[in-house]
Protein backbone atom coordinates (compact mmCIF):
# COMPACT_ATOMS: atom_id res chain seq x y z
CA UNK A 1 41.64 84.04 -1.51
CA UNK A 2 42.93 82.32 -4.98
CA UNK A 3 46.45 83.89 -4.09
CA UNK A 4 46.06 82.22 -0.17
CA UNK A 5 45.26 78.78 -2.02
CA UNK A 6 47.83 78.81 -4.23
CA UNK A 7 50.31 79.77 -1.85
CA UNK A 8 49.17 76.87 0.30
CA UNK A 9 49.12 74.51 -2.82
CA UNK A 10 52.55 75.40 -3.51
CA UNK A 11 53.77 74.71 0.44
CA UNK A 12 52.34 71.15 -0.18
CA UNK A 13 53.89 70.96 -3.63
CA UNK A 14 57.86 71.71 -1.86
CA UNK A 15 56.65 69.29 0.48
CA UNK A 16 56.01 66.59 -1.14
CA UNK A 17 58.90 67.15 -3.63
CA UNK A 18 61.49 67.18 -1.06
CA UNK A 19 60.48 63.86 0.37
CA UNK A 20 60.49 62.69 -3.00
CA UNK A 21 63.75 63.90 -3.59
CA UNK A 22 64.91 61.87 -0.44
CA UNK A 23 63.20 58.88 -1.07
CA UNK A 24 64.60 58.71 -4.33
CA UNK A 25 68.23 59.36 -3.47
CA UNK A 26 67.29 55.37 -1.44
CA UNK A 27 68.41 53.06 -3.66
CA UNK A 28 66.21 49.77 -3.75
CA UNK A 29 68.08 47.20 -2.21
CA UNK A 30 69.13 49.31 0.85
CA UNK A 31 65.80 49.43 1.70
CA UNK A 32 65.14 45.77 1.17
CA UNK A 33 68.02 45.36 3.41
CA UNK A 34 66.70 47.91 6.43
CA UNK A 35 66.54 45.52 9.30
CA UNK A 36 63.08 46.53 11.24
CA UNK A 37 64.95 46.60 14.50
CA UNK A 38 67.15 49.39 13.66
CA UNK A 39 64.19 51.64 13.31
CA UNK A 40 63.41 53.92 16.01
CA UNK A 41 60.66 52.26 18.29
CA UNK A 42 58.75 54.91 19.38
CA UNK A 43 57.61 56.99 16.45
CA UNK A 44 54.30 58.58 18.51
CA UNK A 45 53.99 62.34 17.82
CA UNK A 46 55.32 62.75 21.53
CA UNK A 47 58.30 60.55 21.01
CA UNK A 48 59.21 62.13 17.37
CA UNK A 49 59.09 65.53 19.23
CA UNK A 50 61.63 64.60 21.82
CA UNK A 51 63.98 63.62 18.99
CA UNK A 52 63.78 66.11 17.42
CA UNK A 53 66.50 69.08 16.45
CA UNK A 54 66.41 72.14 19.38
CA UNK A 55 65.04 74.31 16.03
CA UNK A 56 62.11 71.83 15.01
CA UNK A 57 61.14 71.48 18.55
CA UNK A 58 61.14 75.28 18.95
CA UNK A 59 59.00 75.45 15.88
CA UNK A 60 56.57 72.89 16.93
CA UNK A 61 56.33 74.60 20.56
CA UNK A 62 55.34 77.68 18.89
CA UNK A 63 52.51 76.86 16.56
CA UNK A 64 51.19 74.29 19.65
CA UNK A 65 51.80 78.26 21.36
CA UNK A 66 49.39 79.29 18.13
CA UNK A 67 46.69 76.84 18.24
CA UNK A 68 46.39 77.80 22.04
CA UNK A 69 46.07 81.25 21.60
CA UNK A 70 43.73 80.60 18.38
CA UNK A 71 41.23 78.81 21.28
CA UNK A 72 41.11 81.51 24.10
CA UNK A 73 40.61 83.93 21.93
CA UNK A 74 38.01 82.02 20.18
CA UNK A 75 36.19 81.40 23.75
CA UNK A 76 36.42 85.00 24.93
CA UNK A 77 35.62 86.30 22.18
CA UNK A 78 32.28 84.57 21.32
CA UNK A 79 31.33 84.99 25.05
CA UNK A 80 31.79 89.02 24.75
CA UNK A 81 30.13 88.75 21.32
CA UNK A 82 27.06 87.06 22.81
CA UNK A 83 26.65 89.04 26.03
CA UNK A 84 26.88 92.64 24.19
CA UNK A 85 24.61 91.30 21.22
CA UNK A 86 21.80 90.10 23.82
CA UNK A 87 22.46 93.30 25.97
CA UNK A 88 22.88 95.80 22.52
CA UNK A 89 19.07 93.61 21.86
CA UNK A 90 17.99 94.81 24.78
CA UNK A 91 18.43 98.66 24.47
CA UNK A 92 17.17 98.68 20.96
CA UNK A 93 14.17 97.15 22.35
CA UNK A 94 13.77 100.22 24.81
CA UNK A 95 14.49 102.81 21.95
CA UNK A 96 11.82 101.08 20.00
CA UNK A 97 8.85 102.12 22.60
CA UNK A 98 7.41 105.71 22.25
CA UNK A 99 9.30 107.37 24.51
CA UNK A 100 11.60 110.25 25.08
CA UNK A 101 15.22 110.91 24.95
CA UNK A 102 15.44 111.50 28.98
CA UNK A 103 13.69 108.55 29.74
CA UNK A 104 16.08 106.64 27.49
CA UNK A 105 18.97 107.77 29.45
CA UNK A 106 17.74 107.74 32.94
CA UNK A 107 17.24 104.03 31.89
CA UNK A 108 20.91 103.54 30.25
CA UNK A 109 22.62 105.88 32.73
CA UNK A 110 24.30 103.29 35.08
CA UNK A 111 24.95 101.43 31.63
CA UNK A 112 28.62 101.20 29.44
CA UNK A 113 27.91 98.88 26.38
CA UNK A 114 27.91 100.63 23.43
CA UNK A 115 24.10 101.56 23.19
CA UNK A 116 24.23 103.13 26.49
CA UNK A 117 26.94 105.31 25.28
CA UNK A 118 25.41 105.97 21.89
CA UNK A 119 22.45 106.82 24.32
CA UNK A 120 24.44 109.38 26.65
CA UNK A 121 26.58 110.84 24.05
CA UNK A 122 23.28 111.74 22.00
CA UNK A 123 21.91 113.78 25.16
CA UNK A 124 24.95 115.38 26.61
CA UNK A 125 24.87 116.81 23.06
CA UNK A 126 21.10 117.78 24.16
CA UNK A 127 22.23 119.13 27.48
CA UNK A 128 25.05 121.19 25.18
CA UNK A 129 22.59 122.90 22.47
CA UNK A 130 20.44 124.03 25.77
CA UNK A 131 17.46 121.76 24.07
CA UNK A 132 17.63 123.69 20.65
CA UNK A 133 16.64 120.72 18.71
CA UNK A 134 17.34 122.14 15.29
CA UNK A 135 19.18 121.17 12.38
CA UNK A 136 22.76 121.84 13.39
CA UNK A 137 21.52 119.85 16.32
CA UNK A 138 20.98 116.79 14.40
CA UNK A 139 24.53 117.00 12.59
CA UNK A 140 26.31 117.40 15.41
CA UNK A 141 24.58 114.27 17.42
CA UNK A 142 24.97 112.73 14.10
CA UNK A 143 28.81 113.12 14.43
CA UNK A 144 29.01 111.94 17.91
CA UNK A 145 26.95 108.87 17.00
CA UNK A 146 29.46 107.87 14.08
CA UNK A 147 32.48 108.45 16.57
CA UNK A 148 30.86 106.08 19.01
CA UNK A 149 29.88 103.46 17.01
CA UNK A 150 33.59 103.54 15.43
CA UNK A 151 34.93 103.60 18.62
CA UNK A 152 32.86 100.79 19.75
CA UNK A 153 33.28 98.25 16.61
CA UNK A 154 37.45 98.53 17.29
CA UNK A 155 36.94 97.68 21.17
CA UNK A 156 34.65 94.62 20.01
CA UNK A 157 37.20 93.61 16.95
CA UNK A 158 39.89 93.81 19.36
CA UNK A 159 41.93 90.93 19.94
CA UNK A 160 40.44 89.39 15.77
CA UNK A 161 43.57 90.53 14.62
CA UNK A 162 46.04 88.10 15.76
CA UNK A 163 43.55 85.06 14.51
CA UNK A 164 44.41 86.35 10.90
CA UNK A 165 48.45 86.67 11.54
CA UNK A 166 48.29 82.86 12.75
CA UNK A 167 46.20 81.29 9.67
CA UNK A 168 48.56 83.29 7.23
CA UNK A 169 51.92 82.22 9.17
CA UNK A 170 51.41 79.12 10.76
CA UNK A 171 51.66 77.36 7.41
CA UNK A 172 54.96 79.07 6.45
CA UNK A 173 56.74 78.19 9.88
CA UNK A 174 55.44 74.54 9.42
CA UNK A 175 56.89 74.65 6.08
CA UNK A 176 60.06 76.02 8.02
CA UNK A 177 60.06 72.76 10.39
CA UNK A 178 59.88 70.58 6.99
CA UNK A 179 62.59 72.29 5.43
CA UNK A 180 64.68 71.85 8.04
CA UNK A 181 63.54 68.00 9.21
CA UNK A 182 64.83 67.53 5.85
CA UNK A 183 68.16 69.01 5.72
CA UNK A 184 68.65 66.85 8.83
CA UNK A 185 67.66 63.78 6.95
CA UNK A 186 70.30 64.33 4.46
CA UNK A 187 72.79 65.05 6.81
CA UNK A 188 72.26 62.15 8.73
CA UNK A 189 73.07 60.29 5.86
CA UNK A 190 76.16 62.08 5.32
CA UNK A 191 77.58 61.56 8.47
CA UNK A 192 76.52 58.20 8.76
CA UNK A 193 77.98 56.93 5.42
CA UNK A 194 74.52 54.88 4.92
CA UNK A 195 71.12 55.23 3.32
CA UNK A 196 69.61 53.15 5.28
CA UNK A 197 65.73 53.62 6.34
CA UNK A 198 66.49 53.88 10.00
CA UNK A 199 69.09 57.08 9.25
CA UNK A 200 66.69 59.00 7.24
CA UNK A 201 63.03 58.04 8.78
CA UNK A 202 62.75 60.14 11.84
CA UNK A 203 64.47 63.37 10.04
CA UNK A 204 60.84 62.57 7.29
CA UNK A 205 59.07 62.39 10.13
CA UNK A 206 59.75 64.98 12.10
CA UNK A 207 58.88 67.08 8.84
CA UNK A 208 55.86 66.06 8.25
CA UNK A 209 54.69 66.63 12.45
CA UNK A 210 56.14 69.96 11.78
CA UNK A 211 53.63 70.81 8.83
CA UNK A 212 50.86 68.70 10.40
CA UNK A 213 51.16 71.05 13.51
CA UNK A 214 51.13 73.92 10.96
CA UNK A 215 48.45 73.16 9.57
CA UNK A 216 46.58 72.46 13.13
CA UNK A 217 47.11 75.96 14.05
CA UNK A 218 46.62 77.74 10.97
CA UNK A 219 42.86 75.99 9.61
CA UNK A 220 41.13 76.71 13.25
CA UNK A 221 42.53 80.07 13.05
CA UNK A 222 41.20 81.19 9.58
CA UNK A 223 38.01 79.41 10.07
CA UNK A 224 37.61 80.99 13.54
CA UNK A 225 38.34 84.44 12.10
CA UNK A 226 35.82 84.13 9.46
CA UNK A 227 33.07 83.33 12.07
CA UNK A 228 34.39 86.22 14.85
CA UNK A 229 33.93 88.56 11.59
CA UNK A 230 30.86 87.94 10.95
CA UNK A 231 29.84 88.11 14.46
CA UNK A 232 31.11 91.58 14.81
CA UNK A 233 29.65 92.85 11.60
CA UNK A 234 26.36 91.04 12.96
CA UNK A 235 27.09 93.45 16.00
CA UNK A 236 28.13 96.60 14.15
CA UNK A 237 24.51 96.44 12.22
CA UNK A 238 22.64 96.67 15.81
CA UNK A 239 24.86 99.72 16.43
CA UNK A 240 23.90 101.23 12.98
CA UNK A 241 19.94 100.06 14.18
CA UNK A 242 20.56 101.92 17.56
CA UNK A 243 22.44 104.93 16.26
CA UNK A 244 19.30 105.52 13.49
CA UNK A 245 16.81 104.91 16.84
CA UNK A 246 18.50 107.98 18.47
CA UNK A 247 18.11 110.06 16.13
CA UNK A 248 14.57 108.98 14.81
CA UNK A 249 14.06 110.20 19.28
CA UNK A 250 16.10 113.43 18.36
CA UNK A 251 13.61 114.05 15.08
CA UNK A 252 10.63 113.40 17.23
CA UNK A 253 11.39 115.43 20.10
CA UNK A 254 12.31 118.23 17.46
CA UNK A 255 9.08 118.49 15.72
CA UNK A 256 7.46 118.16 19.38
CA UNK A 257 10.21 121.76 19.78
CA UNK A 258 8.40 123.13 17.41
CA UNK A 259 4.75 122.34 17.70
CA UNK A 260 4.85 123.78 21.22
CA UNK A 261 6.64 126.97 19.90
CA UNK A 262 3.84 127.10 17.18
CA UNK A 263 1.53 126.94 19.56
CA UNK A 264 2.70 129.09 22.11
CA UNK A 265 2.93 131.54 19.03
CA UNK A 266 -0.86 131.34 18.48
């Protein structure tokens, strides 16, 4: 985190040095002279981003790109969080009742959220061991459980990943749009023979929309991701919760094994 912020703090730092180093190179009385009508009139983000260079536009389309995809997968993420939380709720609540294994999974059978399978993959290994519910028993439910749940927590992360490649990137490709809004500055003022305000204003400008935009896409994103991870560890605990409820079933119906055996023994 201290290395993200001062990564980010040097970013501003270039930033703000570079139009410092422009500004400077003005000398005084050219800009007293800059006659207000030679400036460009429309200077709305809109109008800055149809003057600008073929590479700054392409920069700015791709981090407006960014923040789009930052959104969706914001809103379809939260809404699969929130259905399989309420529905993981659900079978939990069922495993918590005194009941059997069977009756679990006649209940779950028609189900395929992650409990249901945690549910079915814990009595196919019961239907396996011929209802031998001993101790080798337990580890090997115990092993499906664990490759379930895994198997589960990468299908609900999936998609997470590309929120963290656009809050560490975005800010480096807006940097990339300043950098070269810049370098058009000063060559507009090479080719132009002037330093006049109205030569180097919309190359500043176009800069800075490039970094705003990069800075659009990229906060969302890292705040987003942050909130989506917490969510799915939020999730991953009710597996853990359901997983433990299986085999807390499996232990019952084990010493139940072997009470009947003891009695039948008698």
């Amino acid at each position: 985190m201290l290395i993200r912020t001062f990564g980010r703090s040097s970013q501003l730092s270039i930033v703000v040095q570079l139009i410092a180093v422009v500004t400077a190179s003005l000398p005084s009385s050219s800009l007293a002279a800059s006659d207000a009508a030679l400036l460009p009139r429309n200077l709305s983000p809109w109008g800055m981003f149809e003057s600008a260079d073929i590479v700054v536009k392409a920069v700015m389309v791709g981090l407006a790109f960014a923040s789009l995809v930052t959104w969706t997968v914001w809103l379809a993420k939260t809404v699969e969080i929130r259905r399989k939380t309420a529905l993981a709720r659900q079978r939990i609540g069922l495993l918590e009742r005194d009941t059997q294994l069977a009756e679990v999974e006649q209940a779950s059978r028609d189900g395929s959220d992650a409990v249901a399978q945690i549910v079915q993959s814990a009595s196919r290994e019961a239907a396996l061991s011929g209802g031998m519910f001993d101790d080798g028993f337990k580890e090997r439910t115990a092993l499906r459980l664990e490759r379930v749940e895994a198997a589960m927590s990468r299908q609900i992360a999936r998609g997470t990943g590309v929120l963290a490649t656009i809050g560490a990137t975005a800010p480096f490709v807006g940097l990339f749009g300043t950098v070269w809004g810049i370098m058009n500055a000063f060559i507009g003022i090479s080719e132009a023979h002037t330093t006049n305000l109205a030569v180097v204003a919309p190359g500043i400008a176009e800069a800075l929309l490039a970094t705003a935009l990069g800075l659009v896409a990229a906060i969302p994103a890292v705040v987003i991701y942050n909130h989506l991870t917490r969510s799915i560890a939020s999730y991953r605990a009710l597996l853990g919760d359901a997983s433990a409820m299986v085999m807390l079933l499996v232990s019952r119906e084990g010493d139940r094994s072997l009470f009947r055996l003891a009695r039948a023994a008698e």
